[in-house]
Protein backbone atom coordinates (compact mmCIF):
# COMPACT_ATOMS: atom_id res chain seq x y z
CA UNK A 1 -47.11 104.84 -69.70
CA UNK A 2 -46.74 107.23 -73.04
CA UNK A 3 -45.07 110.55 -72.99
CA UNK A 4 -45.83 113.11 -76.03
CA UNK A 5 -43.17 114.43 -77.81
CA UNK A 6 -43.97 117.44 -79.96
CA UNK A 7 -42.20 117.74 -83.48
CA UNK A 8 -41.57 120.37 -86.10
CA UNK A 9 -43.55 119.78 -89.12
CA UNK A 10 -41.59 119.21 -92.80
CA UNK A 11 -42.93 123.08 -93.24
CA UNK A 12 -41.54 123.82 -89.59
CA UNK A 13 -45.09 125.40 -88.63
CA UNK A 14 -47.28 122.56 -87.06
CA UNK A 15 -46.66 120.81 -84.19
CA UNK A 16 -46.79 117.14 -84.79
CA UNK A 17 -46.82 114.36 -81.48
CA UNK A 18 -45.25 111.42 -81.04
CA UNK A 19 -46.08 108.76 -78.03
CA UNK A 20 -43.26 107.15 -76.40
CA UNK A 21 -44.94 103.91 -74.33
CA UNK A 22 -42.54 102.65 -71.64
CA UNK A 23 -43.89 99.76 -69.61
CA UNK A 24 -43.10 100.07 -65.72
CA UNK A 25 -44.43 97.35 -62.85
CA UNK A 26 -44.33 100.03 -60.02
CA UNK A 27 -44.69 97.15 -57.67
CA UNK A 28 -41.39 95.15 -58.73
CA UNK A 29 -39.27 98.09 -57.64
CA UNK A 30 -35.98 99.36 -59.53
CA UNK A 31 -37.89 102.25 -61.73
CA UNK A 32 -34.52 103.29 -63.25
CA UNK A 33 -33.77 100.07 -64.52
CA UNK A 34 -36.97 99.55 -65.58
CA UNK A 35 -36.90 103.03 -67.53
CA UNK A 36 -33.66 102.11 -69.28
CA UNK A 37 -34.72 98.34 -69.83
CA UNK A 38 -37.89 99.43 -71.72
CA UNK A 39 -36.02 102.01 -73.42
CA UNK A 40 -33.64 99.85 -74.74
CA UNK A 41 -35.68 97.03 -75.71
CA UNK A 42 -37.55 99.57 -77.60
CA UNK A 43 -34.93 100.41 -79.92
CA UNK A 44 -33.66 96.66 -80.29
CA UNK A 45 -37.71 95.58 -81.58
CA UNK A 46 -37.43 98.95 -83.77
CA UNK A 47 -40.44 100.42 -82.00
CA UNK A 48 -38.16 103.47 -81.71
CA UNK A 49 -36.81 103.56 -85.12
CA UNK A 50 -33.40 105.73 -86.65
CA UNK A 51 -33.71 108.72 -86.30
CA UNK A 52 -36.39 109.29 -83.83
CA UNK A 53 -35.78 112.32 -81.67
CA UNK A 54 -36.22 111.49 -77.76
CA UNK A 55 -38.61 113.29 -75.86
CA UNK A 56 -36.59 115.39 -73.16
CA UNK A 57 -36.34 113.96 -70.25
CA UNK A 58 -38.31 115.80 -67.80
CA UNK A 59 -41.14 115.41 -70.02
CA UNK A 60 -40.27 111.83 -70.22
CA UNK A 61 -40.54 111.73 -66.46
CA UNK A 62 -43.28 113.67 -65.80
CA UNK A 63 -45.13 111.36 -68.51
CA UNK A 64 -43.84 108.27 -66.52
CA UNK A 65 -44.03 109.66 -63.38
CA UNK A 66 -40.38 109.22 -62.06
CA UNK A 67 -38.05 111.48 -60.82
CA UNK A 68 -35.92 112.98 -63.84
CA UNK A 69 -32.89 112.06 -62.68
CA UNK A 70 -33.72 108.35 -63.60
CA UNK A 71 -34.36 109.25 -67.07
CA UNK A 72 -31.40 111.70 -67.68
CA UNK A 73 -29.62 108.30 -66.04
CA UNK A 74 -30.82 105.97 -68.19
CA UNK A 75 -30.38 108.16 -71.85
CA UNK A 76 -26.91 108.46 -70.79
CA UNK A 77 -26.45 104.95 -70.02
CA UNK A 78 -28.08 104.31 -73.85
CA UNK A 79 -25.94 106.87 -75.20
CA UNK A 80 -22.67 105.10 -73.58
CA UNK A 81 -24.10 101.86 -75.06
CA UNK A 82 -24.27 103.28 -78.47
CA UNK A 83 -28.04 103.40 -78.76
CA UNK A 84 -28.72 106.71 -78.56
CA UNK A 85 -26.21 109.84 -79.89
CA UNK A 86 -26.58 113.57 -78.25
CA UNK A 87 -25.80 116.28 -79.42
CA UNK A 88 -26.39 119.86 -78.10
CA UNK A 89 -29.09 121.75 -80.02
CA UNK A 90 -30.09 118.72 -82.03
CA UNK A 91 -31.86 116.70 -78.68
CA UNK A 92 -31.59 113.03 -78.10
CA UNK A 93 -31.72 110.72 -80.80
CA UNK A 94 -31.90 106.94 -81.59
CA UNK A 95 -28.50 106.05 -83.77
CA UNK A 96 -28.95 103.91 -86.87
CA UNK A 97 -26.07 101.77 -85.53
CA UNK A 98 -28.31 99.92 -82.97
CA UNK A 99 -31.53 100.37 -84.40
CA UNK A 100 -33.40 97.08 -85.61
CA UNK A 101 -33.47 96.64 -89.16
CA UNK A 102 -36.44 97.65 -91.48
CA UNK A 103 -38.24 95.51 -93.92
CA UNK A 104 -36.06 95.36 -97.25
CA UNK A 105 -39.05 97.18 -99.04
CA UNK A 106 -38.83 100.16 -96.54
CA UNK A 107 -38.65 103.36 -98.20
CA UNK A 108 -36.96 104.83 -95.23
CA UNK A 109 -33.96 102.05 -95.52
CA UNK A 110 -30.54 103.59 -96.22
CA UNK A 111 -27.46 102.04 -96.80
CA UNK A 112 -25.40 104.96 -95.25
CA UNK A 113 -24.73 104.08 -91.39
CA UNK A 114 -23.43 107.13 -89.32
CA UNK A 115 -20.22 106.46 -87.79
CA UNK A 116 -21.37 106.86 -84.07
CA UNK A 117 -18.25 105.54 -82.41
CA UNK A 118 -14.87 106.54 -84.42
CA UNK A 119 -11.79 105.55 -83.29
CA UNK A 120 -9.68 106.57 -85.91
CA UNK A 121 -5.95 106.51 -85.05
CA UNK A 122 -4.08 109.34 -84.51
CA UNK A 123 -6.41 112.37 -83.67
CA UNK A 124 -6.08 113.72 -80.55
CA UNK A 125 -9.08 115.33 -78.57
CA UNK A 126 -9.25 118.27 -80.34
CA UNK A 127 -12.01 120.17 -76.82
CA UNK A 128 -8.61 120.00 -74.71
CA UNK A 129 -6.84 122.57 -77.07
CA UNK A 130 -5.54 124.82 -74.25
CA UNK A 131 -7.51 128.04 -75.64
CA UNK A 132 -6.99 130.12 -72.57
CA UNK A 133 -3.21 130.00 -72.60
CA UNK A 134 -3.02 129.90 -76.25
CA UNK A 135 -5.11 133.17 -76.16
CA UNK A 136 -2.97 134.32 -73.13
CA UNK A 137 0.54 133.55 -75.15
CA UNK A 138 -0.67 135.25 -78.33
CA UNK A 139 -2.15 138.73 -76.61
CA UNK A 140 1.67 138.47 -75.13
CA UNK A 141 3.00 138.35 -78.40
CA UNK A 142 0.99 140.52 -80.16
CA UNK A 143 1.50 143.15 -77.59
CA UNK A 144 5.42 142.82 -77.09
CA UNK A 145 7.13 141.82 -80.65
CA UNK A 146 8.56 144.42 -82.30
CA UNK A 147 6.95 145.66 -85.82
CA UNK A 148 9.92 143.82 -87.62
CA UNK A 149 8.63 140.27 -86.47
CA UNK A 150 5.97 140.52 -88.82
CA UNK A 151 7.89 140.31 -92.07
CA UNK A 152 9.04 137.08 -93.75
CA UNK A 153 10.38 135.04 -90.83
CA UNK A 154 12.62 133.70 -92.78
CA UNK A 155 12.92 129.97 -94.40
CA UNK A 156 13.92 128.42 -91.54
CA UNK A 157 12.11 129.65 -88.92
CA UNK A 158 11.57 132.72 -86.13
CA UNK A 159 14.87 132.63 -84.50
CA UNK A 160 12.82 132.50 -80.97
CA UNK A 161 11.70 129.25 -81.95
CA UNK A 162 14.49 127.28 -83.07
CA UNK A 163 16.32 128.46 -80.07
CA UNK A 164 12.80 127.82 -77.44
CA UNK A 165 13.00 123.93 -79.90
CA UNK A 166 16.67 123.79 -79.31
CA UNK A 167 16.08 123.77 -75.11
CA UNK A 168 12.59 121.90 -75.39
CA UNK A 169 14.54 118.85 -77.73
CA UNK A 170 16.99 118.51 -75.68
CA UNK A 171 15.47 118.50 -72.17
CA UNK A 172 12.18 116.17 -73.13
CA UNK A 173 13.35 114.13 -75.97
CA UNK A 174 17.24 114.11 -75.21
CA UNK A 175 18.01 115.52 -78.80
CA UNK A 176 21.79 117.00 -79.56
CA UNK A 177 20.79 119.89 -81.67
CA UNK A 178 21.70 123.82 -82.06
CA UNK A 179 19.12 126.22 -83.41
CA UNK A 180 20.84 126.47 -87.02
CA UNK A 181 19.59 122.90 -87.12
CA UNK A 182 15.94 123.48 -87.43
CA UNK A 183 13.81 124.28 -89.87
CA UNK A 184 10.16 124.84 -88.69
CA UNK A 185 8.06 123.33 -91.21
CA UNK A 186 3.93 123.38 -91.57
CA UNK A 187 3.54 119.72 -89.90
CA UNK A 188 5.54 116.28 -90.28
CA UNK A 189 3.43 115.83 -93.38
CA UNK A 190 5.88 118.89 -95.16
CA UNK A 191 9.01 117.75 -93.26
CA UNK A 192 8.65 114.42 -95.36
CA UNK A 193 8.00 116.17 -98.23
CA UNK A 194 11.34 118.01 -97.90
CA UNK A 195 13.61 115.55 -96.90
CA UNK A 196 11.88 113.33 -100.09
CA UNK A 197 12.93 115.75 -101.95
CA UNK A 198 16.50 116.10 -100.60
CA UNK A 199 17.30 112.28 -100.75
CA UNK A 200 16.15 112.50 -104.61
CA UNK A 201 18.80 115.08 -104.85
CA UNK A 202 21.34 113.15 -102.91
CA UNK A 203 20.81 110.05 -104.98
CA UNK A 204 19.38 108.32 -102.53
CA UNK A 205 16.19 107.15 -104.43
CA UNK A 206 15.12 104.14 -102.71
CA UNK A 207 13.66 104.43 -98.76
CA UNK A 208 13.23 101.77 -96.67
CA UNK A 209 10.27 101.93 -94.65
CA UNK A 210 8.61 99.72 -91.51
CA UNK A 211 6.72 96.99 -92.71
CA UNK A 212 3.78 97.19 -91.55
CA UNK A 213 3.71 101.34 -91.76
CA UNK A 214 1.18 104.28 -92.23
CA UNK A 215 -0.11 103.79 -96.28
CA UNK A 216 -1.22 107.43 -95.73
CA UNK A 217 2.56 108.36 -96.31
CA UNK A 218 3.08 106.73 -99.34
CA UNK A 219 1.59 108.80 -101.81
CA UNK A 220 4.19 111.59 -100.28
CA UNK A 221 7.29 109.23 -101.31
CA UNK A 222 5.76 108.56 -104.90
CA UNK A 223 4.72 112.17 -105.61
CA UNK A 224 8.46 112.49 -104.97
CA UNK A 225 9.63 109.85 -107.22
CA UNK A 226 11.28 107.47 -104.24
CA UNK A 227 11.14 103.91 -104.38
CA UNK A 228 9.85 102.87 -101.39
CA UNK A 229 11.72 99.43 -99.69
CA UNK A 230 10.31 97.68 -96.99
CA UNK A 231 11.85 95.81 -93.48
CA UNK A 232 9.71 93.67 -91.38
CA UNK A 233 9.16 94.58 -87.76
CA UNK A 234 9.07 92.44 -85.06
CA UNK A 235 8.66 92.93 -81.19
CA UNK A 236 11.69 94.68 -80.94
CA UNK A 237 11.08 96.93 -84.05
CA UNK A 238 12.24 97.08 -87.20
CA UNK A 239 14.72 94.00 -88.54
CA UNK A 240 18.15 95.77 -89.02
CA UNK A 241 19.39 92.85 -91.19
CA UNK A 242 16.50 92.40 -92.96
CA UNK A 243 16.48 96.07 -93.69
CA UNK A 244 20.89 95.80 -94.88
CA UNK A 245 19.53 93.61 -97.46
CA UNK A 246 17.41 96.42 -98.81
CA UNK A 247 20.14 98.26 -100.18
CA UNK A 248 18.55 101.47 -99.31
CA UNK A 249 20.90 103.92 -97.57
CA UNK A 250 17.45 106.19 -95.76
CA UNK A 251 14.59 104.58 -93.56
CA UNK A 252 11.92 106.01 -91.95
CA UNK A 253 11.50 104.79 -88.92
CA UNK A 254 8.60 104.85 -85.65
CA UNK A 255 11.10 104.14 -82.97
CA UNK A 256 9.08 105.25 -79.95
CA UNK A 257 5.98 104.00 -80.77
CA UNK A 258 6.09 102.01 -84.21
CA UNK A 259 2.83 102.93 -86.31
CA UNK A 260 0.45 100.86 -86.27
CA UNK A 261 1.78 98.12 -84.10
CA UNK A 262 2.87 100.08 -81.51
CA UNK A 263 6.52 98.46 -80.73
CA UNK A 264 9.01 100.42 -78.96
CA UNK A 265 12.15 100.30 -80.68
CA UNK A 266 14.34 98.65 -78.19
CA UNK A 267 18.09 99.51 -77.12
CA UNK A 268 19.83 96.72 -78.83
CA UNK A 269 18.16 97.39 -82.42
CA UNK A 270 18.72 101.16 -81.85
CA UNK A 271 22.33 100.71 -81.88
CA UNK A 272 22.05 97.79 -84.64
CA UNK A 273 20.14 100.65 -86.56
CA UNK A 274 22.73 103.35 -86.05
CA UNK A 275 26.12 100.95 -86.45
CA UNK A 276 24.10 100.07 -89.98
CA UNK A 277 23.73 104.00 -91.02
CA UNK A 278 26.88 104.60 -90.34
CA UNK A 279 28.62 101.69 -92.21
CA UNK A 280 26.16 102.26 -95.01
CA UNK A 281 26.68 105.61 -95.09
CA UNK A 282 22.77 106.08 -94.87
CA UNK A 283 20.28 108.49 -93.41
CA UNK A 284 17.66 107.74 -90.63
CA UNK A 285 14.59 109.96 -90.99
CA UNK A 286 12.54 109.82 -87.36
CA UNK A 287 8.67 110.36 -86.93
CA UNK A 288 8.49 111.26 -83.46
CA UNK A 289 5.04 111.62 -84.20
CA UNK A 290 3.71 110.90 -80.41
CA UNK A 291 6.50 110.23 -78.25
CA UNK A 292 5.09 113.04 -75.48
CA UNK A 293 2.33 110.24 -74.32
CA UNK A 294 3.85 107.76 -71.59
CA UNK A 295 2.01 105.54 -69.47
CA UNK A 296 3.81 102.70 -67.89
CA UNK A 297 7.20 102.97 -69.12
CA UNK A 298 10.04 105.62 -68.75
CA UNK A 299 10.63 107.79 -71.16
CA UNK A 300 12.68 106.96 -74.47
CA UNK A 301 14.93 109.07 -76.32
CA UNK A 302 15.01 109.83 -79.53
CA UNK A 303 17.41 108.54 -82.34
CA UNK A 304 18.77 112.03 -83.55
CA UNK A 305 20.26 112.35 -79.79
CA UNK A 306 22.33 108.71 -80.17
CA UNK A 307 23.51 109.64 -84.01
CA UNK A 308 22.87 113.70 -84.32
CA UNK A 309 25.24 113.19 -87.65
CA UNK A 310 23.04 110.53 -89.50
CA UNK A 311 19.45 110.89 -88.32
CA UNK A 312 16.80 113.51 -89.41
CA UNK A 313 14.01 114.32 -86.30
CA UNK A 314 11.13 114.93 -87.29
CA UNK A 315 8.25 116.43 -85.02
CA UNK A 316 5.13 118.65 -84.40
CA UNK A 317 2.10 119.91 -81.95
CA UNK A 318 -0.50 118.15 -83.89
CA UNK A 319 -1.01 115.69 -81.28
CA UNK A 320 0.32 117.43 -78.34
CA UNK A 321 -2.30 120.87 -79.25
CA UNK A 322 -4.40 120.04 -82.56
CA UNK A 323 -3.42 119.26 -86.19
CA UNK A 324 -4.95 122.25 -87.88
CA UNK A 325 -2.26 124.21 -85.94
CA UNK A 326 0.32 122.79 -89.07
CA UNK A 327 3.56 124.09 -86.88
CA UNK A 328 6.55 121.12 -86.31
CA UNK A 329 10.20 121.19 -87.01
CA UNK A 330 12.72 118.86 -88.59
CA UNK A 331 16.31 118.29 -86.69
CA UNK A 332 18.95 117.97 -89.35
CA UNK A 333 22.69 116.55 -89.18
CA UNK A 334 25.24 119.36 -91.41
CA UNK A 335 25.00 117.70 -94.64
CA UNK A 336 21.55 118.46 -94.80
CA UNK A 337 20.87 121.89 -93.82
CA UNK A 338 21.36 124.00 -97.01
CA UNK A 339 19.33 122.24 -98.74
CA UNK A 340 16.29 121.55 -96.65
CA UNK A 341 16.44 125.35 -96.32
CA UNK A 342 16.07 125.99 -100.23
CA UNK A 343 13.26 123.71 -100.45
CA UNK A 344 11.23 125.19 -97.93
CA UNK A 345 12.75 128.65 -99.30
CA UNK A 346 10.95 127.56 -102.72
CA UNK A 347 7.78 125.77 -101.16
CA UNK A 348 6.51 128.57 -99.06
CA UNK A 349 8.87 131.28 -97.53
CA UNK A 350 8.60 130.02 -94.78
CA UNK A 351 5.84 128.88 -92.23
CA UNK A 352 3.54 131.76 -90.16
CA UNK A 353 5.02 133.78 -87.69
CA UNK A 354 2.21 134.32 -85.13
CA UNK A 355 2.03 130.65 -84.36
CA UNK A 356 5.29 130.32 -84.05
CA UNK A 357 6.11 132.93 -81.55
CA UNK A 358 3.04 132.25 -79.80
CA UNK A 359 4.87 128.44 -79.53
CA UNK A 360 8.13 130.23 -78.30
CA UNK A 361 6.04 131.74 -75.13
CA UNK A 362 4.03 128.76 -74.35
CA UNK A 363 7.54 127.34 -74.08
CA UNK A 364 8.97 129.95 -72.22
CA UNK A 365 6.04 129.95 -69.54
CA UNK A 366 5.94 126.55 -68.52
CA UNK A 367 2.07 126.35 -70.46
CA UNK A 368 3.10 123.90 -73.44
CA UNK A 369 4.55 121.30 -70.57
CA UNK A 370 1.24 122.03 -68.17
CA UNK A 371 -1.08 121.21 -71.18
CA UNK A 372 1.16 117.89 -72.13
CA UNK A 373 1.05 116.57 -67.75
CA UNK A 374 -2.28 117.25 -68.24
CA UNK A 375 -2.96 115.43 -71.49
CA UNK A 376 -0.67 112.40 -70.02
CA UNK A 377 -3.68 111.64 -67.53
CA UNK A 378 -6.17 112.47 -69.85
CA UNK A 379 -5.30 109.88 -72.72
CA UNK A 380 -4.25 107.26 -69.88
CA UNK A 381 -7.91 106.97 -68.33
CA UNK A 382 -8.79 106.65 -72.03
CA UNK A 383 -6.64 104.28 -72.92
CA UNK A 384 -6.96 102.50 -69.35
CA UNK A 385 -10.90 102.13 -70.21
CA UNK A 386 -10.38 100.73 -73.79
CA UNK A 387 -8.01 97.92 -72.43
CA UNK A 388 -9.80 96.98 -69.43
CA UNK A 389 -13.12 96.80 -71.91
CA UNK A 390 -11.46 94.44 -74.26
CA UNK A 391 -10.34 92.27 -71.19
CA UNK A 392 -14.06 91.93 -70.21
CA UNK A 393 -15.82 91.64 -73.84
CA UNK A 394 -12.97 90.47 -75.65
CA UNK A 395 -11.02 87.90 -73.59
CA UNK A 396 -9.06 86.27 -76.69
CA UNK A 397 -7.85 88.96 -77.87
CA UNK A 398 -4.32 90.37 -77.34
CA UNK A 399 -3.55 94.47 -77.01
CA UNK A 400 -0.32 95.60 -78.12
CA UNK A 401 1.61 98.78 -78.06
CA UNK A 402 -0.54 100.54 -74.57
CA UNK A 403 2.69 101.76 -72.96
CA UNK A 404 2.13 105.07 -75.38
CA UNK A 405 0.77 106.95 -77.68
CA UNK A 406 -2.85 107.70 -78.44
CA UNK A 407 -3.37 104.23 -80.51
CA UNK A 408 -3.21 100.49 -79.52
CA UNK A 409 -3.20 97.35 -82.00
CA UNK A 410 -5.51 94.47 -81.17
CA UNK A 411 -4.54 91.17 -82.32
CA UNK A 412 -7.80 89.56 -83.02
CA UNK A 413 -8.75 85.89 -81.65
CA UNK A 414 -7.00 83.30 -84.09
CA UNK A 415 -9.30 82.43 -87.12
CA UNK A 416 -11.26 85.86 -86.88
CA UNK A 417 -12.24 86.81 -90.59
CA UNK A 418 -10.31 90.76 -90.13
CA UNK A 419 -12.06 92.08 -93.23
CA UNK A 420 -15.74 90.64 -92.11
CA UNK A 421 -14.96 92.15 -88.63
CA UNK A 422 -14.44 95.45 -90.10
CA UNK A 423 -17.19 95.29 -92.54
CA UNK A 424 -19.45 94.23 -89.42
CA UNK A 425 -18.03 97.26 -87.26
CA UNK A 426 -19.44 99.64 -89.55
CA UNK A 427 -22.64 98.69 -89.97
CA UNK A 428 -22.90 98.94 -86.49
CA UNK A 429 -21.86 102.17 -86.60
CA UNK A 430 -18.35 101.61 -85.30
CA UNK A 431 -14.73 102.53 -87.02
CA UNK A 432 -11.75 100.83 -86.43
CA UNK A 433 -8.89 100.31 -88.66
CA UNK A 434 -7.60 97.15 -90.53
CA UNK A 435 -3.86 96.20 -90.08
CA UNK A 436 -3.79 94.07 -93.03
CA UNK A 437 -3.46 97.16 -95.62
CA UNK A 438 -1.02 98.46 -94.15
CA UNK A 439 1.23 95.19 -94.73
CA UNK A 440 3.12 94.55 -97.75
CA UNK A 441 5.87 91.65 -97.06
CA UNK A 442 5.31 90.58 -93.74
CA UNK A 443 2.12 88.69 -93.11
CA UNK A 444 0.44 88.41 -89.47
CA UNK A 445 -2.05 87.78 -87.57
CA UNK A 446 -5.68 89.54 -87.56
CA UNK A 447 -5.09 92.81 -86.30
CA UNK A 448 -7.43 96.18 -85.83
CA UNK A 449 -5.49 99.48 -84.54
CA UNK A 450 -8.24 101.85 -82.30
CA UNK A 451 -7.33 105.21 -81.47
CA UNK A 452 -9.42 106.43 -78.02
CA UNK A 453 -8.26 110.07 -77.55
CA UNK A 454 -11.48 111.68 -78.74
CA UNK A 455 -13.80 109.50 -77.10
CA UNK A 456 -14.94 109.11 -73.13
CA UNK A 457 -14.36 106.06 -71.31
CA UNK A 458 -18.05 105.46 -71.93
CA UNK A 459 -18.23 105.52 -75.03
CA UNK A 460 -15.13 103.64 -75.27
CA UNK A 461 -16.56 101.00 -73.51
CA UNK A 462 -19.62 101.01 -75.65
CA UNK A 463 -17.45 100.92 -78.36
CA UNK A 464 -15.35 97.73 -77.13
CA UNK A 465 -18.84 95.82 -77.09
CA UNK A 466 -19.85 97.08 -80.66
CA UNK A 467 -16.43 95.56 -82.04
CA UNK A 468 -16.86 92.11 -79.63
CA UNK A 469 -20.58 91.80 -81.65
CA UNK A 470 -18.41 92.70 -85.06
CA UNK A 471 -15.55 89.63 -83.95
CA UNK A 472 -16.40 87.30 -86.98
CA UNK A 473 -14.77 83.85 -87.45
């Protein structure tokens, strides 16, 4: 049977219609699966090429004569699958990712591929940004704070905040700190910046960092003129001894949930790491970057609580409310202070106040730690989707680093070409990041990191079979 679907002209005037033939045997029963059967075979022959907008589906059923439940079943069921993206005021369309391949001499070929399923680490799900208590918190502020909370908030930080931090630290992430310890800063990205600078002007021009580690950081450290070391990192985390042989007295370190491999630092290195600064006379410099996520372990401290005097705590909302927020804080032992305050004296003033104090009374309220129970079951059914999807599709394969977080490292079947795979993954329309790059000493095995907190567990699974059809010996 054929349905019509009307479209907008190129001069957005005449009404052009397109036929849509889906083949049903009425007397075999099973109409839905018949509807989404036809439908997807449709796009796998390229009768429905890229690009072509669905018809909606009650006129879809009405032309088929179904109910329109079975159709509204079966384009979400496609759109799960990958073979059709939706997207509100644009209609239903069929993605390039799944779409069969045009002759070679096609004018409409294109070798730009839409990323339809992105699972980019560390972005959080930026429709759960709590705007009714946000909104809530800030009419609060703006209708309470004194005229005099408006100026320059000072270097360091509203006062309200480092003291709200100073409570928060200390009750969720164990932390021994006092508000004259923290300096707010606009996101971990300028708390690195900072305490590069600092170590410059401490002499302390080489930093040892986690091998494998972000490569997105990097280009911080260089603008600053460090010389970056590197320590290998193991199931345990990072190699204490291997990292003494650096002869760099600062690391940066992962240690609740090592990026990308997702290792928790465990007790025995922790105090390996700590007996080390402390002998070396060295600095530890913590990304606690998403240490608020737990699933199926208990919660870990961080370093600066162990070693308050040698380790530098480093943390933000971008993954507990939404990057663009730029508001985090940096713990600092003594020796520090003074001059992490200049720097940020000199690099901005100091970061905006409204944010901040709207922070202090999401604190104060109990809203920040609603949001972050909320977020914890969230992310889990996420994350629970992706790894019982690479069970099923991708047996071989082992996941690391699922007891946190918002990422998880797969450790491809042995002999899988990791490059190809990639390569593969985005012409279907899929991204998913290589581990190699982000090795410099260590080798290891094939390895692809996925973050799932922006997708649903349908698309997640959809995704999981896109990246078993990219697998590649």
């Amino acid at each position: 049977m054929a349905a019509a679907h009307p479209r907008t002209s190129s001069e957005g005037q005449v009404p052009v219609v397109r036929d849509l033939l889906v083949h049903l045997d009425r007397s075999a029963g099973r109409l839905g699966t018949q509807v989404r059967t036809g439908l997807r075979d449709a796009v796998r022959s390229g009768r429905l090429p890229a690009g072509f907008r669905m018809p909606s589906t009650r006129a879809l059923a009405q032309s088929l004569g179904v109910s329109r439940g079975m159709v509204v079943d079966a384009y979400e069921q496609l759109v799960a699958e990958g073979y059709l993206t939706s997207r509100h005021g644009s209609g239903t369309q069929v993605t390039s990712a799944c779409a069969a391949p045009q002759p070679a001499d096609s004018p409409a070929t294109s070798p730009v591929v839409p990323i339809t399923h992105d699972l980019k680490p560390g972005v959080p799900d930026l429709s759960t940004f709590p705007r009714g208590p946000w909104l809530a918190a800030t009419r609060h502020v703006l209708s309470t704070a004194p005229h005099t909370a408006f100026g320059y908030p000072g270097p360091s930080g509203a006062p309200e905040l480092r003291s709200a931090l100073t409570d928060y630290l200390g009750r969720v992430r164990a932390a021994q700190v006092r508000p004259e310890h923290i300096v707010v800063v606009n996101g971990v990205a300028q708390g690195l910046s900072l305490v590069s600078q600092a170590l410059r002007r401490m002499g302390r021009g080489v930093l040892a960092v986690e091998d494998p580690s972000s490569n997105r950081q990097r280009g911080i450290f260089d603008t600053h003129g460090l010389e970056l070391a590197y320590a290998p990192t193991d199931s345990e985390g990072i190699d204490v001894a291997a990292l003494a042989r650096t002869g760099a007295r600062a690391v940066l370190v992962t240690p609740a949930h090592q990026y990308p491999t997702g290792v928790v630092l465990s007790p025995s290195r922790r105090a390996e790491l700590i007996a080390w600064a402390r002998a070396s006379d060295a600095l530890i410099v913590e990304d606690d970057y998403d240490a608020e996520f737990r699933y199926d372990r208990d919660p870990v401290g961080c370093l600066q609580g162990l070693a308050p005097d040698r380790v530098v705590h480093l943390g933000s909302t971008s993954k507990a409310l939404a990057p663009g927020m730029r508001l985090g804080w940096a713990a600092l032992p003594a020796a520090m202070i003074e001059r992490i305050h200049d720097l940020k004296t000199h690099a901005d003033l100091g970061s905006p106040v409204l944010a901040q104090l709207t922070l202090v009374r999401m604190l104060e309220t109990g809203g920040y730690d609603r949001h972050l129970r909320a977020m914890r079951a969230h992310y889990r059914a996420r994350r629970d989707a992706v790894v019982e999807a690479i069970a099923e599709h991708l047996p071989a394969a082992r996941v690391r680093g699922i007891a946190a977080g918002l990422h998880l490292c797969v450790e491809l079947p042995p002999g899988t070409d990791e490059s190809a795979t990639v390569i593969r993954a985005r012409a279907l329309g899929l991204r998913i990041e290589p581990l190699t790059p982000m090795r410099v000493l260590t080798p290891g095995p094939p390895s692809v990191i996925i973050g799932y907190a922006t997708l649903s567990p349908d698309r997640l699974r959809a995704a999981v079979r896109l990246l078993a059809r990219s697998v590649l010996p």
